[in-house]
C-alpha atoms as a PDB file:
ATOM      1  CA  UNK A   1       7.686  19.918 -32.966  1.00  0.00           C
ATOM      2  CA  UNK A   2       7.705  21.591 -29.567  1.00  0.00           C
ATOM      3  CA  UNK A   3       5.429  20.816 -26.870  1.00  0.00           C
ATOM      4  CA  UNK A   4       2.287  22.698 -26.333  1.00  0.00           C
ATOM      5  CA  UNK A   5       1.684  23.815 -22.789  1.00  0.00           C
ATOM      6  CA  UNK A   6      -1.310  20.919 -22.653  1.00  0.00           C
ATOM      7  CA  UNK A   7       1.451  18.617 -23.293  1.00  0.00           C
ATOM      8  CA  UNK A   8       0.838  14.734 -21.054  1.00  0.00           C
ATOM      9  CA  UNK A   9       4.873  14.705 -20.506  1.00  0.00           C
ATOM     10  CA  UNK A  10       5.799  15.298 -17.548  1.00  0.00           C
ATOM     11  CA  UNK A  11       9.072  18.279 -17.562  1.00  0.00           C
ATOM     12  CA  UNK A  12      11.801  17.522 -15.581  1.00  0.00           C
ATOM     13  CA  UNK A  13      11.048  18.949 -12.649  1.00  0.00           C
ATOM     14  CA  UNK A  14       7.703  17.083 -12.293  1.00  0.00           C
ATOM     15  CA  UNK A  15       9.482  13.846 -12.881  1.00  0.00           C
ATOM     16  CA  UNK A  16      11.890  14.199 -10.111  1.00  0.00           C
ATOM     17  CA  UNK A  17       8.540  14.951  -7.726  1.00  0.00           C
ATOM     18  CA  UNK A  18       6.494  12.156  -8.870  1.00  0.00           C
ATOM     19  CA  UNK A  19       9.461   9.602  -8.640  1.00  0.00           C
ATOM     20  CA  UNK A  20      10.402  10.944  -5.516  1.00  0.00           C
ATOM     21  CA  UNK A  21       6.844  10.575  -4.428  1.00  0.00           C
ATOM     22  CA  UNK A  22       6.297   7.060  -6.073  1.00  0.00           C
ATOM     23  CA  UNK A  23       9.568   6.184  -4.065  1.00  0.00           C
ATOM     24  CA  UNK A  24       8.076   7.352  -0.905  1.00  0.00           C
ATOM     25  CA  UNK A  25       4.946   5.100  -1.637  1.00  0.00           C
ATOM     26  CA  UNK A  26       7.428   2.763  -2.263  1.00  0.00           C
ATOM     27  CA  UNK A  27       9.763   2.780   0.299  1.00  0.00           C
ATOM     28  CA  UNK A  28       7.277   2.233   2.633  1.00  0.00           C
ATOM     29  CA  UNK A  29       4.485  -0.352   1.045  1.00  0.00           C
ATOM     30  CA  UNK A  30       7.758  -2.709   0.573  1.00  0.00           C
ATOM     31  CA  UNK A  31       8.076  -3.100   4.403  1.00  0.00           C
ATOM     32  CA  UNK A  32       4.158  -3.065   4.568  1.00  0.00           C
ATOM     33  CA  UNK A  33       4.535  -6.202   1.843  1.00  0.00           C
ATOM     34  CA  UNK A  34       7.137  -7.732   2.938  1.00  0.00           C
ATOM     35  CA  UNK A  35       5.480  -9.037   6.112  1.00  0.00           C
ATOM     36  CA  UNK A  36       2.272 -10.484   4.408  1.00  0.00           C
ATOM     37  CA  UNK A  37       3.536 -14.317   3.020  1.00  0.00           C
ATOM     38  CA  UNK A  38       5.627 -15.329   6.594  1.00  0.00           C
ATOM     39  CA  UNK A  39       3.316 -12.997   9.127  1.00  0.00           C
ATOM     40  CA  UNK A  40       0.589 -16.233   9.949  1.00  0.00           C
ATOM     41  CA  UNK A  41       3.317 -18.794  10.434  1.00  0.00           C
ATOM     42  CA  UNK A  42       5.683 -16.286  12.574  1.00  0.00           C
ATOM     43  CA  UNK A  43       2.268 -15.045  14.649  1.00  0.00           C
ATOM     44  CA  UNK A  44       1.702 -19.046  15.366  1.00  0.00           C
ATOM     45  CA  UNK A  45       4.892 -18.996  17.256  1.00  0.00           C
ATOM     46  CA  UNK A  46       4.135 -15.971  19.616  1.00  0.00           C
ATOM     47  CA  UNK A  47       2.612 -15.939  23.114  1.00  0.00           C
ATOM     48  CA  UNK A  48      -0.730 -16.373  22.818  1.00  0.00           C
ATOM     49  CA  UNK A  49      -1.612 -17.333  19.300  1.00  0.00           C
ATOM     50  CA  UNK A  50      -2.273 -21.041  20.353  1.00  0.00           C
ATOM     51  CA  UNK A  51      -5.154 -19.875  22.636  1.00  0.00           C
ATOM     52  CA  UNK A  52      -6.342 -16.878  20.724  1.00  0.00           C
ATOM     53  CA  UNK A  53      -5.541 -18.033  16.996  1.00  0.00           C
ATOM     54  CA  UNK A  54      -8.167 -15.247  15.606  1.00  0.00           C
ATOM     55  CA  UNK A  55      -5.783 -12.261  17.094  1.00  0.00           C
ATOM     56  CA  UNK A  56      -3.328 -13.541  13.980  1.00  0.00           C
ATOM     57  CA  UNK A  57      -6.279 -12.353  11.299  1.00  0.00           C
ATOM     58  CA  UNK A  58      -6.744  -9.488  12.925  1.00  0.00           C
ATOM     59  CA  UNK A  59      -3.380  -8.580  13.193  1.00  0.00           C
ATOM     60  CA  UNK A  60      -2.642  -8.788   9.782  1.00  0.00           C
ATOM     61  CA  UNK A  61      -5.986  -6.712   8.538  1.00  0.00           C
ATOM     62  CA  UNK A  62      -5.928  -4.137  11.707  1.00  0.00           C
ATOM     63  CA  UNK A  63      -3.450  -2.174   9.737  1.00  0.00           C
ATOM     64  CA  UNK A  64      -5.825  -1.564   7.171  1.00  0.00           C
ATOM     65  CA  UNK A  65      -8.881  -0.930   9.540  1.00  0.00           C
ATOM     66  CA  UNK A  66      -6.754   2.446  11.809  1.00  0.00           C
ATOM     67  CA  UNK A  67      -5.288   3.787   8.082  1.00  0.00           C
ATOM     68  CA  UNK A  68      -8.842   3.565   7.050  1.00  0.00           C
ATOM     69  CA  UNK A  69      -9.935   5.734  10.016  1.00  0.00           C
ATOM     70  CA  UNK A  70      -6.837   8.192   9.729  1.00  0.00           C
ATOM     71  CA  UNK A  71      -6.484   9.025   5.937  1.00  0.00           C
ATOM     72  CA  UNK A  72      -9.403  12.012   6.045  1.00  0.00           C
ATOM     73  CA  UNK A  73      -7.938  13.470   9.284  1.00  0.00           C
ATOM     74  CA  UNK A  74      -4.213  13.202   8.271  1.00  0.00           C
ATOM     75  CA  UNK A  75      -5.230  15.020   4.316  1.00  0.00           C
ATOM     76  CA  UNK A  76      -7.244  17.628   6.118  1.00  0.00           C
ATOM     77  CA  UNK A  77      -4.194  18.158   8.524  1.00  0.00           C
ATOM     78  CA  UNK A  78      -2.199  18.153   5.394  1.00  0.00           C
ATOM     79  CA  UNK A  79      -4.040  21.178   4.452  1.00  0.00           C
ATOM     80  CA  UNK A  80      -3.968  23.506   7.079  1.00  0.00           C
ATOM     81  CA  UNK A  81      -0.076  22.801   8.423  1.00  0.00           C
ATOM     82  CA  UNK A  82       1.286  21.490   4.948  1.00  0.00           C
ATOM     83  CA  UNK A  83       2.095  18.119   3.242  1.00  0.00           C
ATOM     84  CA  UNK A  84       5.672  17.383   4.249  1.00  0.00           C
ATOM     85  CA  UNK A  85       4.833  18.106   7.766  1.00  0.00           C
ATOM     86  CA  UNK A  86       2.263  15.391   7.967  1.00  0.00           C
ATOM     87  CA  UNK A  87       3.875  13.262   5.551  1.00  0.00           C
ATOM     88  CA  UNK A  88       7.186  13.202   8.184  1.00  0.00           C
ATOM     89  CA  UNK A  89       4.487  12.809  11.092  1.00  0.00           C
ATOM     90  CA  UNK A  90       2.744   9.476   9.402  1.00  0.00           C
ATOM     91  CA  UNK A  91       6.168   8.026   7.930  1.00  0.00           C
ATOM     92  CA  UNK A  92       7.080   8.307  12.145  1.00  0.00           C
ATOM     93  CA  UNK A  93       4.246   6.618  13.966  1.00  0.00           C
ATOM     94  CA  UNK A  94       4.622   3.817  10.838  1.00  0.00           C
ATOM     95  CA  UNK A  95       8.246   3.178  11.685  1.00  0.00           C
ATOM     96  CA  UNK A  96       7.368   3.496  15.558  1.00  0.00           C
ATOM     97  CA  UNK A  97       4.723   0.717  14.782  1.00  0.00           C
ATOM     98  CA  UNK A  98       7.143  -1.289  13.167  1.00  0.00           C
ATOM     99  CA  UNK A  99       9.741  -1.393  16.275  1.00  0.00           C
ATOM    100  CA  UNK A 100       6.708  -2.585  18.596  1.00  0.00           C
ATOM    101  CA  UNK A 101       5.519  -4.897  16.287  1.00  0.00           C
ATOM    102  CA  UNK A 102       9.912  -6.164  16.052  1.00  0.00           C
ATOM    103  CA  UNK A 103      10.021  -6.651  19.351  1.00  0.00           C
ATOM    104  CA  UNK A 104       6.740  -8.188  19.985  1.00  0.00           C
ATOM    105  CA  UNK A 105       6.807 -11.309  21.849  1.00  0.00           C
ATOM    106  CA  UNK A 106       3.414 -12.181  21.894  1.00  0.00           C
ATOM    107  CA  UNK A 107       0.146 -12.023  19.213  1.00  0.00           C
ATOM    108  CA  UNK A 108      -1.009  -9.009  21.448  1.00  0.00           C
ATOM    109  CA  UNK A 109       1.908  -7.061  20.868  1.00  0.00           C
ATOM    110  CA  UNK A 110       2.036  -7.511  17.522  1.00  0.00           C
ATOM    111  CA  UNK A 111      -1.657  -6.535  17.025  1.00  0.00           C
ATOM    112  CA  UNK A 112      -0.608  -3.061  18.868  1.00  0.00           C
ATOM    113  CA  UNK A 113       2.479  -2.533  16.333  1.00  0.00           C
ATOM    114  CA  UNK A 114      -0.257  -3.075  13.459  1.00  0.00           C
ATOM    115  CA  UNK A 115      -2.525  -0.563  14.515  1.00  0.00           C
ATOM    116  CA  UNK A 116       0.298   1.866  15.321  1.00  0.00           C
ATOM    117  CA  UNK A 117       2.018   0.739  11.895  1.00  0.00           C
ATOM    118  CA  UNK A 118      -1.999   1.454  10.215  1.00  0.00           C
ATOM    119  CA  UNK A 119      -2.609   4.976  12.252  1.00  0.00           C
ATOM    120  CA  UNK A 120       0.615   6.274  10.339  1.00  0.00           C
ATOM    121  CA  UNK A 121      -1.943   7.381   7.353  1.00  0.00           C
ATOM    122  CA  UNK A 122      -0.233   9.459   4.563  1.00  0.00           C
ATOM    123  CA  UNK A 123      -1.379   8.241   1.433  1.00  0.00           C
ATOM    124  CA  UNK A 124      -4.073  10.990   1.233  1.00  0.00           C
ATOM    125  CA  UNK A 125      -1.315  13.555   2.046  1.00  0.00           C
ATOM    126  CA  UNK A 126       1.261  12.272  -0.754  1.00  0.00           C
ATOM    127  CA  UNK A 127      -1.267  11.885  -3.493  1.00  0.00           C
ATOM    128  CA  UNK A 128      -2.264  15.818  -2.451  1.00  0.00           C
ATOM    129  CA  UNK A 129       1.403  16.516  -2.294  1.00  0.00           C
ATOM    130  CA  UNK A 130       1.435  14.871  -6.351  1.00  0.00           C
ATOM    131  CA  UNK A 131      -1.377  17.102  -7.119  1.00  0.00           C
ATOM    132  CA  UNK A 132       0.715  20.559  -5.638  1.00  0.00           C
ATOM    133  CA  UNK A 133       3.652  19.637  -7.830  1.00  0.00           C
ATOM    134  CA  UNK A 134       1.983  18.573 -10.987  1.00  0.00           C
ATOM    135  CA  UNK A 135       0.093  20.523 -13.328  1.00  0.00           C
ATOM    136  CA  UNK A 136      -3.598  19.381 -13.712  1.00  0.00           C
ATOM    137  CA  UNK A 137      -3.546  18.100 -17.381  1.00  0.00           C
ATOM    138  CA  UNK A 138      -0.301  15.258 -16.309  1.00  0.00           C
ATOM    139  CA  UNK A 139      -1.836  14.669 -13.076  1.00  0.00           C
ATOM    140  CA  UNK A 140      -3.152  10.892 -14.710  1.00  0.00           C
ATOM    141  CA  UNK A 141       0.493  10.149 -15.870  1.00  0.00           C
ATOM    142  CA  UNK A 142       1.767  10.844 -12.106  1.00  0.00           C
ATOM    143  CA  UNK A 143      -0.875   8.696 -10.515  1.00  0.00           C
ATOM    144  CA  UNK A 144       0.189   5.945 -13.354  1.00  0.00           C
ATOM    145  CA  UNK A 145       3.464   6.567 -11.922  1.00  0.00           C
ATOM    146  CA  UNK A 146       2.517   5.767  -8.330  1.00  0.00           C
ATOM    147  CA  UNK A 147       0.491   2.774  -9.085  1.00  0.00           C
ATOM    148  CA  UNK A 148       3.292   1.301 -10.690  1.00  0.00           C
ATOM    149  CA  UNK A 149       5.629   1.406  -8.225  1.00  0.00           C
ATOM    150  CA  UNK A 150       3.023   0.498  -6.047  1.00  0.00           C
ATOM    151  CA  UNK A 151       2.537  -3.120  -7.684  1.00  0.00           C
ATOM    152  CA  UNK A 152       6.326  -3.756  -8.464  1.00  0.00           C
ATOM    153  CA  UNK A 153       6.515  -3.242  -4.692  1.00  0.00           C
ATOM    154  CA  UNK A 154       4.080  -5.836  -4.051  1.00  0.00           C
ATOM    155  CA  UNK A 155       5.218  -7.940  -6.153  1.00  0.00           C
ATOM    156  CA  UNK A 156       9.326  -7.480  -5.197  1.00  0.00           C
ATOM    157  CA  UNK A 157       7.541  -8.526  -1.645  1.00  0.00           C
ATOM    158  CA  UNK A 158       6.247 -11.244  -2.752  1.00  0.00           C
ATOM    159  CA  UNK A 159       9.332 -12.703  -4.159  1.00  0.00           C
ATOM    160  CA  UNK A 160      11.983 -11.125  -1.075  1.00  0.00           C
ATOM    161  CA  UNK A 161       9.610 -11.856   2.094  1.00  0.00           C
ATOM    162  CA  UNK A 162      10.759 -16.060   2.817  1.00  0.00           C
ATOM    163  CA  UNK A 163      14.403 -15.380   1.868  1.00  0.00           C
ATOM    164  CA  UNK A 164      14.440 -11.961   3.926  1.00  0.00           C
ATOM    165  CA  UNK A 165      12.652 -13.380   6.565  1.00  0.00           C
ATOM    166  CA  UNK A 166      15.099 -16.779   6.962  1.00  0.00           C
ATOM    167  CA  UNK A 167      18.273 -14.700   6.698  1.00  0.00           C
ATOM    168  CA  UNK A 168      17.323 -11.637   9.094  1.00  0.00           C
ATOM    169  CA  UNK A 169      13.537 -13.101  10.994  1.00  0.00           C
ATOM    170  CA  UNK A 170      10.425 -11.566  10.525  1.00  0.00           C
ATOM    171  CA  UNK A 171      11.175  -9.061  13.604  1.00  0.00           C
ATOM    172  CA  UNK A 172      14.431  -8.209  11.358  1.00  0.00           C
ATOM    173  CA  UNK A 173      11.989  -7.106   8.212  1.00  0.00           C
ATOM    174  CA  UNK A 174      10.002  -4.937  10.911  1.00  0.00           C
ATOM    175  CA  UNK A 175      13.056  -3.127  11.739  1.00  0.00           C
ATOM    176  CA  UNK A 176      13.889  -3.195   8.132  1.00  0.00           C
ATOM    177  CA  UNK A 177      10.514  -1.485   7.675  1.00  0.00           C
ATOM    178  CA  UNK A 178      10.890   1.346  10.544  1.00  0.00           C
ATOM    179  CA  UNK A 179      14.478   1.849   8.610  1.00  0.00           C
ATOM    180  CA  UNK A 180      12.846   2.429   5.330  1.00  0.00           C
ATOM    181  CA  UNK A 181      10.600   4.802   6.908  1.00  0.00           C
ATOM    182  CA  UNK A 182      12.972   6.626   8.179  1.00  0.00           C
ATOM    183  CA  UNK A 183      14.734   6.708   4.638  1.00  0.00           C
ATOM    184  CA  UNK A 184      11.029   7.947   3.251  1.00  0.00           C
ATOM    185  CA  UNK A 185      11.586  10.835   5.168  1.00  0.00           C
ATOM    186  CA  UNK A 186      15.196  11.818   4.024  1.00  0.00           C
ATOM    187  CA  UNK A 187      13.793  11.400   0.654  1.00  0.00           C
ATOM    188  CA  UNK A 188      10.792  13.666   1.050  1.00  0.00           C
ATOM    189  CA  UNK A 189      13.080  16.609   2.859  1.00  0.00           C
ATOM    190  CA  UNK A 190      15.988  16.176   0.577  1.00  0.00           C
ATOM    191  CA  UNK A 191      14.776  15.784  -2.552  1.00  0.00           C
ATOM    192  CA  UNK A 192      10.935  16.666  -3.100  1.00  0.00           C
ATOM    193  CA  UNK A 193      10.398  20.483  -3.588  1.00  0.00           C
ATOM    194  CA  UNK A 194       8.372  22.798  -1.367  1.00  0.00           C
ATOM    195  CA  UNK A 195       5.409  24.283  -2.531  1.00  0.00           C
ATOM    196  CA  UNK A 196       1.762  25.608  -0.762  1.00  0.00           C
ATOM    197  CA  UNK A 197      -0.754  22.982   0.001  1.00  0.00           C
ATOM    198  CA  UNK A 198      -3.857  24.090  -2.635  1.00  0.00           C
ATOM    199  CA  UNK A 199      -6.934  22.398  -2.822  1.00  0.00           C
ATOM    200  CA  UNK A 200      -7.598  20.214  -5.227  1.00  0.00           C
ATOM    201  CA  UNK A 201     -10.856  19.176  -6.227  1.00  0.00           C
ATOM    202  CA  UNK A 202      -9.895  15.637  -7.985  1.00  0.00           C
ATOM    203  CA  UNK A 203      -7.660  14.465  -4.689  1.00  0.00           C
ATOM    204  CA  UNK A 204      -8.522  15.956  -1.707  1.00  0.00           C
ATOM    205  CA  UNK A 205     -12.122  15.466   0.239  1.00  0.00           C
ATOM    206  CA  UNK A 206     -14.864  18.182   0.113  1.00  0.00           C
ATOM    207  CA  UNK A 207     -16.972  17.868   3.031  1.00  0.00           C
ATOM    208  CA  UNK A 208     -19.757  19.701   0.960  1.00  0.00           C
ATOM    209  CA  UNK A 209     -19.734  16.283  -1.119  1.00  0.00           C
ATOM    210  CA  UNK A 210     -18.882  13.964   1.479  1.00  0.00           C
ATOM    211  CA  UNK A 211     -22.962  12.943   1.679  1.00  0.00           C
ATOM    212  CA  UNK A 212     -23.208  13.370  -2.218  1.00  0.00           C
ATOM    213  CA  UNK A 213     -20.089  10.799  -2.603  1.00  0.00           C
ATOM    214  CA  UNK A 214     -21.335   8.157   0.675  1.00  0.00           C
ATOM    215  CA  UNK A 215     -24.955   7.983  -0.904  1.00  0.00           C
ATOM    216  CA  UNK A 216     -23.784   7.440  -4.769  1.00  0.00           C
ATOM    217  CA  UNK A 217     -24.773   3.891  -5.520  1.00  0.00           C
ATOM    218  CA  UNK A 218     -22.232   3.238  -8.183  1.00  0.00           C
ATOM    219  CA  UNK A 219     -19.284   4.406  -5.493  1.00  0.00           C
ATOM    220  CA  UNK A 220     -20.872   2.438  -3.152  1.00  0.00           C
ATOM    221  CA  UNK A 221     -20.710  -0.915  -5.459  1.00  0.00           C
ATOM    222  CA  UNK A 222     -17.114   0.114  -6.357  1.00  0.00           C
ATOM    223  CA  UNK A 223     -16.115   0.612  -2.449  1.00  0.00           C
ATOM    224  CA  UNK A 224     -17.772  -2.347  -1.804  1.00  0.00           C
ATOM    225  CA  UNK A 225     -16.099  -4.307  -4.300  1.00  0.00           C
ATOM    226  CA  UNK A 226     -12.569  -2.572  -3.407  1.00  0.00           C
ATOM    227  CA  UNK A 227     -13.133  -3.779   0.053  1.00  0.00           C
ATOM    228  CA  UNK A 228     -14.397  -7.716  -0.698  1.00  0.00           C
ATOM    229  CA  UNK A 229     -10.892  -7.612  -2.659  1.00  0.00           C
ATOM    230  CA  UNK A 230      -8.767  -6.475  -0.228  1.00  0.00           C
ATOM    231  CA  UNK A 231     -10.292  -9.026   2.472  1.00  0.00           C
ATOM    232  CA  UNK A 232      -9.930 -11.575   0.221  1.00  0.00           C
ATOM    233  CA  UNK A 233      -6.298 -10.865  -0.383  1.00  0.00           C
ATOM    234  CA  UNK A 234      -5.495 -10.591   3.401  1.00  0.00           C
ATOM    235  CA  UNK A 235      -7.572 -13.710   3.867  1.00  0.00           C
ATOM    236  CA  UNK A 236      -5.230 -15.844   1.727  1.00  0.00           C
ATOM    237  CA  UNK A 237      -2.145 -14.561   3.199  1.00  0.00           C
ATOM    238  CA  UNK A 238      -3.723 -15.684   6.753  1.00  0.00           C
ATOM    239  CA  UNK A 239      -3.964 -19.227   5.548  1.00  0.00           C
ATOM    240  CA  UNK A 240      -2.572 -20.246   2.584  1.00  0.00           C
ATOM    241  CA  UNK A 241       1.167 -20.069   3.986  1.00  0.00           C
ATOM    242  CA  UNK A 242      -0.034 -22.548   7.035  1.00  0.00           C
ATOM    243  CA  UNK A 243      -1.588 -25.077   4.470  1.00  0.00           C
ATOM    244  CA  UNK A 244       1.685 -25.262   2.708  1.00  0.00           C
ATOM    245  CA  UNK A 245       3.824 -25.526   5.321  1.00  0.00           C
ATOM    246  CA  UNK A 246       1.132 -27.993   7.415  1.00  0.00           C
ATOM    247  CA  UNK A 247       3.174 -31.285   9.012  1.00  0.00           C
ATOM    248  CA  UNK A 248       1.024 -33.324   8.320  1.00  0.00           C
ATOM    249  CA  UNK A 249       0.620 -32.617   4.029  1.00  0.00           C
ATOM    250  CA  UNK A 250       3.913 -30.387   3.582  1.00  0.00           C
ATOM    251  CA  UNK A 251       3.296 -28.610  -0.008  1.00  0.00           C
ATOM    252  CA  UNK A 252       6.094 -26.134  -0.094  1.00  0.00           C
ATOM    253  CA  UNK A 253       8.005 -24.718   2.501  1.00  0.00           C
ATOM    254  CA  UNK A 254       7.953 -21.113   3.587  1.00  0.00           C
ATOM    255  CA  UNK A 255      11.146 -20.162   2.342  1.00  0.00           C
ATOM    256  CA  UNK A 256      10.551 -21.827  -1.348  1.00  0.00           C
ATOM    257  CA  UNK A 257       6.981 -20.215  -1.243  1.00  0.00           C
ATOM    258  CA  UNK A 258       7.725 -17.617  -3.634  1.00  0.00           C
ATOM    259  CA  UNK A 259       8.195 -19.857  -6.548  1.00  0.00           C
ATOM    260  CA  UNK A 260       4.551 -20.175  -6.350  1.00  0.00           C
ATOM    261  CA  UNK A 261       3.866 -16.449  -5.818  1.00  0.00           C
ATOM    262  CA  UNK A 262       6.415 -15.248  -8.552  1.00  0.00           C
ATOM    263  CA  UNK A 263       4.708 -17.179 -11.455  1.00  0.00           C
ATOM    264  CA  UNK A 264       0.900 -16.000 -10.259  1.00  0.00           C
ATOM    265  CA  UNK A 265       2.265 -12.022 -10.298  1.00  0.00           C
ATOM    266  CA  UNK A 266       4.187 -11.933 -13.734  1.00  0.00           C
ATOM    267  CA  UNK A 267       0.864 -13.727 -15.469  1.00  0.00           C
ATOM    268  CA  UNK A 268      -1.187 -11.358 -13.346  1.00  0.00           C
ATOM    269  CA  UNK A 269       0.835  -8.454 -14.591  1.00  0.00           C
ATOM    270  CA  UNK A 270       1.044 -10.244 -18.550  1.00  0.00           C
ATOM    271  CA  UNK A 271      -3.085 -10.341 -18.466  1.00  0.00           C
ATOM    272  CA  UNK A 272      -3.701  -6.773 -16.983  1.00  0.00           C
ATOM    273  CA  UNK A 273      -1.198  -4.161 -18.097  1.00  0.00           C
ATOM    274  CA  UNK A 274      -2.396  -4.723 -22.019  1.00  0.00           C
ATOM    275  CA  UNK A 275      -6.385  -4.342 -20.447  1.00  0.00           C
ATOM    276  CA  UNK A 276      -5.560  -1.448 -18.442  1.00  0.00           C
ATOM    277  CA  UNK A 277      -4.098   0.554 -21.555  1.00  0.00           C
ATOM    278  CA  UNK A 278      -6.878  -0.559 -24.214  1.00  0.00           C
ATOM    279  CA  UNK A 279      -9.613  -0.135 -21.316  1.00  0.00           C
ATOM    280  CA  UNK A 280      -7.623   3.467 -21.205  1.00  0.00           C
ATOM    281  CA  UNK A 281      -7.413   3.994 -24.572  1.00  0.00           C
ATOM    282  CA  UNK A 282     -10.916   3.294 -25.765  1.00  0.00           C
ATOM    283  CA  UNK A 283     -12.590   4.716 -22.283  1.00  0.00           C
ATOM    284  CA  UNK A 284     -13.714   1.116 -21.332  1.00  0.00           C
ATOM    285  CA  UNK A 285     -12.790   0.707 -17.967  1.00  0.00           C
ATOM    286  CA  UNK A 286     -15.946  -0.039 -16.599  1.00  0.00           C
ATOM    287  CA  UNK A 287     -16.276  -2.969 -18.922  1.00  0.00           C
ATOM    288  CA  UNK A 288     -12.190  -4.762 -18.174  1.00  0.00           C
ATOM    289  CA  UNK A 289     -13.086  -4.068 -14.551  1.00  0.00           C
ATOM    290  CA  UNK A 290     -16.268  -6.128 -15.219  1.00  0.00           C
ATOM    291  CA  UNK A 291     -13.940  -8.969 -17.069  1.00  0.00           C
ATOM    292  CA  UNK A 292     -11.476  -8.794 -14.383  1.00  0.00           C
ATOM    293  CA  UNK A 293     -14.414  -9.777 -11.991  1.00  0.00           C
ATOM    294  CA  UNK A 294     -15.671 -12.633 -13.978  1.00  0.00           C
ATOM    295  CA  UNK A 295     -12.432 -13.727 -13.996  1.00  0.00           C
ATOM    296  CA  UNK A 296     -11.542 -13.434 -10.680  1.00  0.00           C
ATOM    297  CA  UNK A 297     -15.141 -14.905  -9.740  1.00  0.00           C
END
């Protein structure tokens, strides 16, 4: 039976933008990832950590704080010069970010590479770029797409980081991240078509909502609950590494601490993929995010 023009498949040249996109995402959140299980115990041996040893938390979660405080202005910018333009611009001051933070010598320098890394803010732009190339009824299969790749990157990271970071040092995975950044942008000019930047209503901000969307208690639950996640995640990866590898009660050291990561992410993936697609399915999002949180709690 041929496909009706509401059809949720994605044609061929759609598919070749999304995966081109997801790759970008890609590309770049695997140097972001790789960094997270070895960056404590490598910021313990630079100048300054001994006598500031809170600099090495915020190093690790500054990132997230300047992409924070880019993403609106980089997706507006997006919109009046175009995407690829902006996208190129971001995927630059990340890999710039990643050569200070490489040759870093000392906890201060490696905070500045973070927040240089974090300033690099294209998400916003990409997922606008997805919405140009995509037609409106597929645009939930694309952003499947993206969040997929997303979490096998993660979870690839996870796996890579000690063995990566033994054979080349953690500066080598920063210069394997400004490298990958670099490839982002061959990938985007190369391969990813050209089209006008329109607005779209379901991925870009409307600053005629903006105070309709900040005072919406429900968002404001689910931001806030977004956020306690996300410090929690960082929070581990500040100190669980240094209680494994402590001298004094050695668990597991850093390069054989992804046999306790790989296990947690393939149950992690065999508990939520089946949720996501009934929660999908049946329009019951609300109430697996809900289990997830009991879970989790």
């Amino acid at each position: 039976m041929p496909k009706t023009p509401t059809s949720s498949v994605l044609d061929q040249r759609e598919r070749r933008a999304v995966f081109s996109l997801a790759g970008i995402f890609g590309l770049r959140l695997l140097g972001l990832f790789l960094v997270l299980p070895v960056f404590s115990v490598y910021a313990h041996s630079l100048k300054g950590a001994a006598d500031h040893p809170a600099l090495i938390g915020i190093a690790l979660g500054a990132y997230g704080l300047t992409q924070a405080i880019f993403q609106i202005p980089f997706g507006k910018l997006s919109d009046r010069i175009g995407r690829k333009p902006v996208i190129a611009l971001g995927l630059l001051i990340f890999a710039a970010g990643s050569v200070v933070a490489a040759v870093a010598t000392s906890v201060d320098g490696l905070l500045i590479g973070r927040i240089i890394q974090g300033a690099g803010a294209v998400a916003a732009a990409i997922i606008a770029l997805t919405a140009d190339l995509v037609r409106e009824e597929r645009w939930t299969k694309a952003m499947a797409i993206i969040g997929i790749t997303i979490g096998v990157s993660f979870s690839i990271s996870l796996v890579l980081s000690a063995p990566l970071a033994h054979l080349i040092g953690v500066s080598g995975i920063f210069w394997a991240t400004a490298v990958l950044s670099l490839l982002a942008i061959a990938v985007l000019y190369l391969i990813i078509p050209s089209v006008p930047a329109k607005f779209h209503r379901d991925a870009e901000l409307n600053p005629a909502m903006l105070s309709q969307v900040l005072k919406d208690p429900n968002l404001r639950r689910l931001d806030f609950g977004i956020f306690a996640l996300h410090t929690g995640l960082t929070s581990i990866f500040v100190v669980l590494p240094l209680v494994l590898v402590d001298p004094a009660h050695p668990i597991l050291p850093l390069s054989a601490q992804w046999e306790l990561y790989l296990p947690i992410m393939l149950l992690s993936f065999l508990f939520m993929i089946p949720l996501i697609a009934v929660g999908e399915a049946k329009r019951k999002l609300k109430e697996v995010f809900r289990l997830f949180d009991i879970l989790s709690g």
